[in-house]
N, C-alpha and C. Protein backbone atom coordinates (compact mmCIF):
# COMPACT_ATOMS: atom_id res chain seq x y z
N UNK A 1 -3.41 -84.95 45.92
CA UNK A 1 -4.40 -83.88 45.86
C UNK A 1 -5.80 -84.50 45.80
N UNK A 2 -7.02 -83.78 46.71
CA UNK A 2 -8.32 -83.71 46.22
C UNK A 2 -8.58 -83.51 44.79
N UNK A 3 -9.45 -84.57 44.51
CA UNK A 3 -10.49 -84.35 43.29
C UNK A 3 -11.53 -84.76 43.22
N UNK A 4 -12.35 -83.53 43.03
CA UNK A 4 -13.83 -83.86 43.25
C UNK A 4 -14.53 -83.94 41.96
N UNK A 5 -15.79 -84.51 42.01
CA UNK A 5 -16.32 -84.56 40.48
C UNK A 5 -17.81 -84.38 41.26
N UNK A 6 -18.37 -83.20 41.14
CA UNK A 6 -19.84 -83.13 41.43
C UNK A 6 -20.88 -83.35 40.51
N UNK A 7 -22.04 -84.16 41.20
CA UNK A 7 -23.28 -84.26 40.28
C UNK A 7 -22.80 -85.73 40.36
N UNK A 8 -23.71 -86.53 38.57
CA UNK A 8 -23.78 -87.71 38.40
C UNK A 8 -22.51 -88.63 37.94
N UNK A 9 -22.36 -89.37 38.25
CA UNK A 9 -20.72 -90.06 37.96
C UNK A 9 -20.60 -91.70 37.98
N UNK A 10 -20.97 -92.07 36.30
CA UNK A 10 -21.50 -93.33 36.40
C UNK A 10 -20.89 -94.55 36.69
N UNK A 11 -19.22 -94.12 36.89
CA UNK A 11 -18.14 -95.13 37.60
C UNK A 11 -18.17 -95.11 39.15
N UNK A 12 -19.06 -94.16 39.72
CA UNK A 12 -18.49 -93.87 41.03
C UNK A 12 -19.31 -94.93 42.07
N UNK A 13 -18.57 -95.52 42.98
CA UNK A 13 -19.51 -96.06 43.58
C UNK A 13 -20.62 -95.62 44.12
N UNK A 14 -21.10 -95.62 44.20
CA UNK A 14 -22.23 -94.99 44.51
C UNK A 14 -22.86 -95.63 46.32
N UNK A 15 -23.44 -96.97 46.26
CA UNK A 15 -23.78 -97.39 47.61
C UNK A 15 -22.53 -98.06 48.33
N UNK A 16 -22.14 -97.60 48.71
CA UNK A 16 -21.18 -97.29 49.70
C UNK A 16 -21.09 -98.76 50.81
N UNK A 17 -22.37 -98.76 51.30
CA UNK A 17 -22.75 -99.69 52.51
C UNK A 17 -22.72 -101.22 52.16
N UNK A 18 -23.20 -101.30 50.64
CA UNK A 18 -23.09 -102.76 50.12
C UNK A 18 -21.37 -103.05 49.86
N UNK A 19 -20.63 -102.54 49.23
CA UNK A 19 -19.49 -102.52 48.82
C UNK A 19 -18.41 -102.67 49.84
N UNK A 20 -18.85 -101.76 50.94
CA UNK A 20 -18.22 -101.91 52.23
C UNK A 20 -18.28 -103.32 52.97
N UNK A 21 -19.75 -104.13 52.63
CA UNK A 21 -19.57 -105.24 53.36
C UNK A 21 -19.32 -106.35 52.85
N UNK A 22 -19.07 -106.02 51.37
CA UNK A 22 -18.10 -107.03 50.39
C UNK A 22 -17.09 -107.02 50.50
N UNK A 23 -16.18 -106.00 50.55
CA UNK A 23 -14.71 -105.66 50.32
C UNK A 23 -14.10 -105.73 51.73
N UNK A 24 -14.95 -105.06 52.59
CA UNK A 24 -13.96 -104.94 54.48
C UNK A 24 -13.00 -106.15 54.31
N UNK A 25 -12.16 -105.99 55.08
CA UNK A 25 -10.85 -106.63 55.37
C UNK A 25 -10.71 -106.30 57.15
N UNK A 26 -11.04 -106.98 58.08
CA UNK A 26 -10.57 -107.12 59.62
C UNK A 26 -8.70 -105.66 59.63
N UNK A 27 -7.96 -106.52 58.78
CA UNK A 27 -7.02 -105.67 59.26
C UNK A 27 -7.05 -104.17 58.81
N UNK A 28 -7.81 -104.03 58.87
CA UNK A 28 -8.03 -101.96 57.87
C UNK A 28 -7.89 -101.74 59.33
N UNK A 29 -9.06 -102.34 60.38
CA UNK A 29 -8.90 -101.73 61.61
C UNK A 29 -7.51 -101.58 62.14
N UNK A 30 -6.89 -102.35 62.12
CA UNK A 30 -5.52 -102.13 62.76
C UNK A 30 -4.33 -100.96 62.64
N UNK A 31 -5.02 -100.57 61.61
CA UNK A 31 -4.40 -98.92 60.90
C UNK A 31 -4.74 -98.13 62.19
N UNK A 32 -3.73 -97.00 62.22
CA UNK A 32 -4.12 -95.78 63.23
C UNK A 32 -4.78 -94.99 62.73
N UNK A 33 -4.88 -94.88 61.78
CA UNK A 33 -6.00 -94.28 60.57
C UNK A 33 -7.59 -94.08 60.85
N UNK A 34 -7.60 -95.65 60.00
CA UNK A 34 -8.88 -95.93 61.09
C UNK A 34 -9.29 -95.73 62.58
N UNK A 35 -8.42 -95.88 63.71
CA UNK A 35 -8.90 -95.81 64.54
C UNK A 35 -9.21 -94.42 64.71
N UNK A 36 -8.33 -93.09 64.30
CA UNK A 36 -8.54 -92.22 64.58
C UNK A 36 -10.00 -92.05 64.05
N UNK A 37 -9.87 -92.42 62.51
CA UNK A 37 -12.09 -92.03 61.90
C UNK A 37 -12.91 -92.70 62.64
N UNK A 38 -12.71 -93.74 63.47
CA UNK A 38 -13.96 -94.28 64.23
C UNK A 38 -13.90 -93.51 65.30
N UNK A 39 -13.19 -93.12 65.81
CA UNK A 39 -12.94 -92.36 66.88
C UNK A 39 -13.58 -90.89 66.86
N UNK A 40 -12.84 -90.17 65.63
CA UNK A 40 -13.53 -89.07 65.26
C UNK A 40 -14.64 -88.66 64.80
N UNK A 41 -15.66 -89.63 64.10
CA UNK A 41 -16.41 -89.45 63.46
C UNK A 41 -17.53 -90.18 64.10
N UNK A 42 -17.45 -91.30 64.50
CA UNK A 42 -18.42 -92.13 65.71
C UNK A 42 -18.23 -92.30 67.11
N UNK A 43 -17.27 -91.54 67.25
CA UNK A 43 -16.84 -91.45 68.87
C UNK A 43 -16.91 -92.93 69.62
N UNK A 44 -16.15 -93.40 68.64
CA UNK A 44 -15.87 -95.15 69.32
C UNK A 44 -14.83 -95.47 69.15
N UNK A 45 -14.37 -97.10 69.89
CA UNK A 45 -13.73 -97.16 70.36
C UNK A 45 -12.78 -98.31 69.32
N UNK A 46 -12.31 -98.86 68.67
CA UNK A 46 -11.44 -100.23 68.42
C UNK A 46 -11.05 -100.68 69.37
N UNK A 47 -11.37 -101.76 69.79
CA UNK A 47 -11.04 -102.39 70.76
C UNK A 47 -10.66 -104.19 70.05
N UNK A 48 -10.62 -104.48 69.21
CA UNK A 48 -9.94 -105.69 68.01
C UNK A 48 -10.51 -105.60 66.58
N UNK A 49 -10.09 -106.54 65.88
CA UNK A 49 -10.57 -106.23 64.30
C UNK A 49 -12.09 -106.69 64.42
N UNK A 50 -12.50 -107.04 65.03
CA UNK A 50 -13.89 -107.55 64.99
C UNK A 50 -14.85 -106.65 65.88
N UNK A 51 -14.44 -106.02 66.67
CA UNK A 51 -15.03 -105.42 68.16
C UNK A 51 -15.12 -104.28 67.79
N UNK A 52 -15.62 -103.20 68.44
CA UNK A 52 -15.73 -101.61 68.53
C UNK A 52 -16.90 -101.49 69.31
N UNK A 53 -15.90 -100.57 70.12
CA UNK A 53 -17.17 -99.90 71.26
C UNK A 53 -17.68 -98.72 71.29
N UNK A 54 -19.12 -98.48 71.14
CA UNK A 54 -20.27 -97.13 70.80
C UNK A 54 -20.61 -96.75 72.05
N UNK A 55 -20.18 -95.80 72.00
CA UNK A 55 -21.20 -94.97 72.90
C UNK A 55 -22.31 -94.96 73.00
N UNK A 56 -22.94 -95.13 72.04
CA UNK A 56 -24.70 -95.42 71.95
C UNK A 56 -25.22 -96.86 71.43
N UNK A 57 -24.48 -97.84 70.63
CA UNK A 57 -25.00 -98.69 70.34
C UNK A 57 -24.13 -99.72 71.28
N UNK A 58 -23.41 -99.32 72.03
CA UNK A 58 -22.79 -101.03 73.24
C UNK A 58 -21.64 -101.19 71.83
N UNK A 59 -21.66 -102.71 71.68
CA UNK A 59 -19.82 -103.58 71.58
C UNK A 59 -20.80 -103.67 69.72
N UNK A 60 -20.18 -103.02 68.90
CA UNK A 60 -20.96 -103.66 67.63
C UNK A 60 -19.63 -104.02 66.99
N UNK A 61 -20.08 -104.48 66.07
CA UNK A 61 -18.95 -105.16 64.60
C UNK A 61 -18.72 -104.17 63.44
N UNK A 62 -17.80 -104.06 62.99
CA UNK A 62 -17.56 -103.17 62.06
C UNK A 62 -18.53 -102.74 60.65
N UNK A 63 -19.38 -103.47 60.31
CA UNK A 63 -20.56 -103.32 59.85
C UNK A 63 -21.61 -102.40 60.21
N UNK A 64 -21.67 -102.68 61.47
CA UNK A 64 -22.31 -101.64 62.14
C UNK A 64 -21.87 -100.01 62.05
N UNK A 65 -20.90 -99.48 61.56
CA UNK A 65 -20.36 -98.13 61.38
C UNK A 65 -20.78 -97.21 60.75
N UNK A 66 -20.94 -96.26 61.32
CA UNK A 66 -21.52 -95.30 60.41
C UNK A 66 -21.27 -94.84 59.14
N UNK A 67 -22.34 -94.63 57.71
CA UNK A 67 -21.94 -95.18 56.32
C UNK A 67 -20.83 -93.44 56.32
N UNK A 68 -20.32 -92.86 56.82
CA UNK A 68 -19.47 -91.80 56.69
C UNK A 68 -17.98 -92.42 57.39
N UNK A 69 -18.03 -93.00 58.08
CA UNK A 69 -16.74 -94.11 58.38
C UNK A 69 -16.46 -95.19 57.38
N UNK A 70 -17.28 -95.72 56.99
CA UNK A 70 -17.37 -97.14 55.94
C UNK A 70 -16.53 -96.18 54.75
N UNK A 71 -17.02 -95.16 54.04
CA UNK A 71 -16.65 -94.01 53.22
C UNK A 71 -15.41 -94.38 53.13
N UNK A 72 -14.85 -93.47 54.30
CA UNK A 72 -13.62 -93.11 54.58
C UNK A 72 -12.76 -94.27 54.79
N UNK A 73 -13.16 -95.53 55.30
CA UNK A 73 -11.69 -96.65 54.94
C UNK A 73 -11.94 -97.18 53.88
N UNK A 74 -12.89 -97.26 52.85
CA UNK A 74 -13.69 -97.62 51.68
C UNK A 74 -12.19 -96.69 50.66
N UNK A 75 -12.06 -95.36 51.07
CA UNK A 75 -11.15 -94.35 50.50
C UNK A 75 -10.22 -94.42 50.41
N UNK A 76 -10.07 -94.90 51.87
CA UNK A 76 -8.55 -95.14 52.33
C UNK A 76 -7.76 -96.44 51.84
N UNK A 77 -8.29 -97.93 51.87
CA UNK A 77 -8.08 -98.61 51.55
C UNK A 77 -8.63 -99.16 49.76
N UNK A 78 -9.27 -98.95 49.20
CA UNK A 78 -9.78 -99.02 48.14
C UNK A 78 -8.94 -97.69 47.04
N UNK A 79 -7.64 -97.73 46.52
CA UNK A 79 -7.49 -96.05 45.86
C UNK A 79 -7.74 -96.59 44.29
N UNK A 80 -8.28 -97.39 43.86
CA UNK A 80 -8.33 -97.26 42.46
C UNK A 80 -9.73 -97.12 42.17
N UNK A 81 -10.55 -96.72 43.10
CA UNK A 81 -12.03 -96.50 43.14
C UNK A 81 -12.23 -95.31 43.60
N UNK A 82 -13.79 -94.77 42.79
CA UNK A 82 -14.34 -93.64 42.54
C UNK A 82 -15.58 -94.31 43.76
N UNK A 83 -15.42 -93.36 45.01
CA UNK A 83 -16.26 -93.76 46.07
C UNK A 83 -17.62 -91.94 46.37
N UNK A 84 -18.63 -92.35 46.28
CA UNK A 84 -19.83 -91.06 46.53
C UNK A 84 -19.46 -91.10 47.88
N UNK A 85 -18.77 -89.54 48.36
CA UNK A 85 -18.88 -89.40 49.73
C UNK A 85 -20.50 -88.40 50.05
N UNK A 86 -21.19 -87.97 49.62
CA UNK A 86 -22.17 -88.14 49.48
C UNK A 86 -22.84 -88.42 50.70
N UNK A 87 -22.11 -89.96 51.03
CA UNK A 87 -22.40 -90.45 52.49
C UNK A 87 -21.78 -89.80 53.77
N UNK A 88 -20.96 -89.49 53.56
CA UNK A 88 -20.29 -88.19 54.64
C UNK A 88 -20.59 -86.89 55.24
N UNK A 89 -20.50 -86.89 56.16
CA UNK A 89 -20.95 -85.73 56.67
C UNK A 89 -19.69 -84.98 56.78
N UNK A 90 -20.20 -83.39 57.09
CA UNK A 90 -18.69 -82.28 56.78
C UNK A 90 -17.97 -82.72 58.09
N UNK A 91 -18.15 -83.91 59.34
CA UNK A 91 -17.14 -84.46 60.08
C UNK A 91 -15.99 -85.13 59.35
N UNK A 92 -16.28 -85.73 58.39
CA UNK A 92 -15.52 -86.66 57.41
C UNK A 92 -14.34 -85.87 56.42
N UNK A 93 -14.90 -84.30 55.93
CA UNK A 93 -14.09 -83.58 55.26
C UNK A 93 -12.17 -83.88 55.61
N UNK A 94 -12.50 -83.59 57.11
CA UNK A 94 -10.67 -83.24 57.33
C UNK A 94 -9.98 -84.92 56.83
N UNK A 95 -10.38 -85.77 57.12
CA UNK A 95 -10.24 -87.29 56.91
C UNK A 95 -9.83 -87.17 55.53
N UNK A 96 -10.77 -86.84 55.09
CA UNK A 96 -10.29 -87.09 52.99
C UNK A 96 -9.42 -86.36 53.12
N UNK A 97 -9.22 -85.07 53.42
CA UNK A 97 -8.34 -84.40 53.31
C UNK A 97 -6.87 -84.82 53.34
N UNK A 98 -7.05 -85.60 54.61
CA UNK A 98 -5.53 -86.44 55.17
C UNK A 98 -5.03 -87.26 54.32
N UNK A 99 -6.04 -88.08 53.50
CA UNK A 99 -5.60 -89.42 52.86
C UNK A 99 -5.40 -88.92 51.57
N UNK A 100 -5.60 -87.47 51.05
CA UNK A 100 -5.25 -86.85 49.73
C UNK A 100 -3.95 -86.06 50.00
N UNK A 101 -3.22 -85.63 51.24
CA UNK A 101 -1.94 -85.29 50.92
C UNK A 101 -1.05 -86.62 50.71
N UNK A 102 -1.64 -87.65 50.72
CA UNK A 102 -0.81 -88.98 50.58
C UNK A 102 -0.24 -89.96 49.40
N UNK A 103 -2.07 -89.24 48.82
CA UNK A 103 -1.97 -89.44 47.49
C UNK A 103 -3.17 -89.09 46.56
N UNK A 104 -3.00 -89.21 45.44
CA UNK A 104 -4.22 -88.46 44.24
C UNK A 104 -5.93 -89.38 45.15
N UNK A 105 -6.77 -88.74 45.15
CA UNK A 105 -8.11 -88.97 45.48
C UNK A 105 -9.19 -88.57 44.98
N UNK A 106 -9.94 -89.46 44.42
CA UNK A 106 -11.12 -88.62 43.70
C UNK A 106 -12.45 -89.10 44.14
N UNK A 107 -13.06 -87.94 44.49
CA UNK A 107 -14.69 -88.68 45.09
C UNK A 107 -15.46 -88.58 44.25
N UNK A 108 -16.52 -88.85 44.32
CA UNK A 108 -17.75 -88.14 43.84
C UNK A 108 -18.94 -87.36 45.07
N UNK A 109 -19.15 -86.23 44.74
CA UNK A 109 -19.89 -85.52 45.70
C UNK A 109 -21.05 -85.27 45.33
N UNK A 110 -22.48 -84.93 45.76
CA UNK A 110 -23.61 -84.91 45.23
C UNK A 110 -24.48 -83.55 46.40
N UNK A 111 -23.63 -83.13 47.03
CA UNK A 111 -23.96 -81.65 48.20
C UNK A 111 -22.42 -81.11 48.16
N UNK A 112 -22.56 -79.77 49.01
CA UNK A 112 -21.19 -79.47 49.10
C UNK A 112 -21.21 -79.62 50.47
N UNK A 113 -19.65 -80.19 50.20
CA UNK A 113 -18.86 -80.55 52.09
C UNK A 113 -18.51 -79.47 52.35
N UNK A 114 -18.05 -78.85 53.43
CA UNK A 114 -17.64 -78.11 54.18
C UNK A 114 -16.29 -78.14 54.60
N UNK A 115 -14.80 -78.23 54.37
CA UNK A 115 -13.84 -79.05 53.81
C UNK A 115 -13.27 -77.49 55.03
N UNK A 116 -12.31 -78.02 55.96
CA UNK A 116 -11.30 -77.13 56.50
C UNK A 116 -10.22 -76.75 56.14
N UNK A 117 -10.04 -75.24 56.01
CA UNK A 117 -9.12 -74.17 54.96
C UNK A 117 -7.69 -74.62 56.06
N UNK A 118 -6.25 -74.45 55.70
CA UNK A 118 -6.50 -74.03 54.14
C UNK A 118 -6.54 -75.49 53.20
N UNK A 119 -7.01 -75.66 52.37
CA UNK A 119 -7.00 -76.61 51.58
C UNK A 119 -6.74 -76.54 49.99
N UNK A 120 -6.05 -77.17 48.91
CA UNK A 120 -6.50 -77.16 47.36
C UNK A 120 -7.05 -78.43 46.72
N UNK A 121 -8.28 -78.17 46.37
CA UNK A 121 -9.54 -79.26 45.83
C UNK A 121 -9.37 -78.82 44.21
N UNK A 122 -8.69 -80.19 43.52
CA UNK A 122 -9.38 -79.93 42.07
C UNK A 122 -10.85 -80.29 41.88
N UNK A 123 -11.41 -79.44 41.01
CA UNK A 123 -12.81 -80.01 40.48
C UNK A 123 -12.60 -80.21 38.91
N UNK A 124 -13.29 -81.60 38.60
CA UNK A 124 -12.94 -82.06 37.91
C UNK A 124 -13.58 -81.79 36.47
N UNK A 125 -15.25 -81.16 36.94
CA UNK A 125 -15.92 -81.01 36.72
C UNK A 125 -15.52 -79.47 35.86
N UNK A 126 -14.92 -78.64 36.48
CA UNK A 126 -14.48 -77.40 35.65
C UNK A 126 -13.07 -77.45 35.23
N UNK A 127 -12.58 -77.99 35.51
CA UNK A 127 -10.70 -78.18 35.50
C UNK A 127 -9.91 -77.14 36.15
N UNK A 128 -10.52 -76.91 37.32
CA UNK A 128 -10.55 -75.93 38.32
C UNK A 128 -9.79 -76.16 39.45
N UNK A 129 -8.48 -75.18 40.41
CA UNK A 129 -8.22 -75.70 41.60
C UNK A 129 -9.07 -74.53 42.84
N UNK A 130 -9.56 -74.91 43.18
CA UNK A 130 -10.15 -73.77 44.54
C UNK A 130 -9.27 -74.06 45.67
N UNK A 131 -9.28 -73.00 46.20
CA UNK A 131 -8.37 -72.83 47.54
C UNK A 131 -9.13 -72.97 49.05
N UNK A 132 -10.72 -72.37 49.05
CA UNK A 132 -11.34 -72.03 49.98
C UNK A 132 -12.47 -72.27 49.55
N UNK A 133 -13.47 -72.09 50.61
CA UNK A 133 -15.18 -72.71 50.54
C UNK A 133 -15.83 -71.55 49.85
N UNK A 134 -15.72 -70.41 49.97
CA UNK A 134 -15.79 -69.42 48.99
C UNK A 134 -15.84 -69.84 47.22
N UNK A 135 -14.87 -70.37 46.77
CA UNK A 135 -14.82 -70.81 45.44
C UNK A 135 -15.21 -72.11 45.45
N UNK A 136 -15.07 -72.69 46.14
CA UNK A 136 -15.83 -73.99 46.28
C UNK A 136 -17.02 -74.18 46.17
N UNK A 137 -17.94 -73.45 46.59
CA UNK A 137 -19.65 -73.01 46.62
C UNK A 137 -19.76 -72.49 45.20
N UNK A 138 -18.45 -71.84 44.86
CA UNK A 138 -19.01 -71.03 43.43
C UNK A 138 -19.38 -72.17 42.14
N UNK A 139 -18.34 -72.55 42.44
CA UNK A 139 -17.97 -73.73 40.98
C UNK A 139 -19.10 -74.87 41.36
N UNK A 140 -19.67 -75.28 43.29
CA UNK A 140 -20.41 -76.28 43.07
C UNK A 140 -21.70 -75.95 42.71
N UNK A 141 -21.98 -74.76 42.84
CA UNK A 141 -23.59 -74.18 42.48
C UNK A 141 -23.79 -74.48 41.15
N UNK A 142 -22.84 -74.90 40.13
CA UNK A 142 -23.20 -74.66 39.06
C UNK A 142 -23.39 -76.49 39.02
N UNK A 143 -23.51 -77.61 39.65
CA UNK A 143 -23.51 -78.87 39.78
C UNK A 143 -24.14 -79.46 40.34
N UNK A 144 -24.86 -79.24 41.49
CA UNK A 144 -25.63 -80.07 42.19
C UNK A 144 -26.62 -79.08 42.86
């Protein structure tokens, strides 16, 4: 299951982009996982653990990724960490989504995502499960 914790969250990672270029590991790419979020979310290509091809930026290195991809294998591969998606855009929503029927996930959020129904998001913040963006907006208005 989703779990979100909105507002300030002083375990959560927070910069995303530094952490990402400490921790990356070459083989994350090799996941179909990944390829699908670079794919989906930067409309590029994996083409080896080192390579990826942009549509707009030519042949870059995995560094180069957009900090809403970094996020998401940061999520995916990292589960004993509290990661600010924050950096994500509501392209990224269905992604978390995927890697939380897999197993427990907790972000930290600081806007509200836009998360595709049907879905159940605990908030952690009220001890709350919402079903839809409807209650989702309700409980986050009172947070960020």
């Amino acid at each position: 299951m989703l779990h979100i914790y909105f507002g300030d969250m002083p375990e959560a990672i927070y910069n995303t982009e530094v952490y990402f270029k400490h921790t990356y590991e070459e083989e994350w790419l090799e996941d179909d996982f990944a390829k699908a979020v670079i794919k989906g979310v930067d409309k590029s290509n994996v083409l080896d653990k080192q390579l990826i091809q942009s549509p707009v930026l030519g042949m870059i290195p995995p560094l180069m990724l957009s900090g809403g991809t970094k996020t998401l294998l940061l999520i995916k591969n990292c589960p004993d960490q509290v990661f600010n998606a924050s950096t994500c855009g509501d392209n990224c929503a269905k992604y978390i989504l995927q890697i939380a029927k897999k197993r427990d996930v907790t972000i930290n959020l600081r806007h509200v995502m836009n998360f595709p129904a049907p879905f159940e998001i605990y908030i952690d913040n009220d001890d709350v499960i919402v079903k839809d963006m409807d209650q989702l907006l309700l409980v986050a208005a009172k947070h960020v």
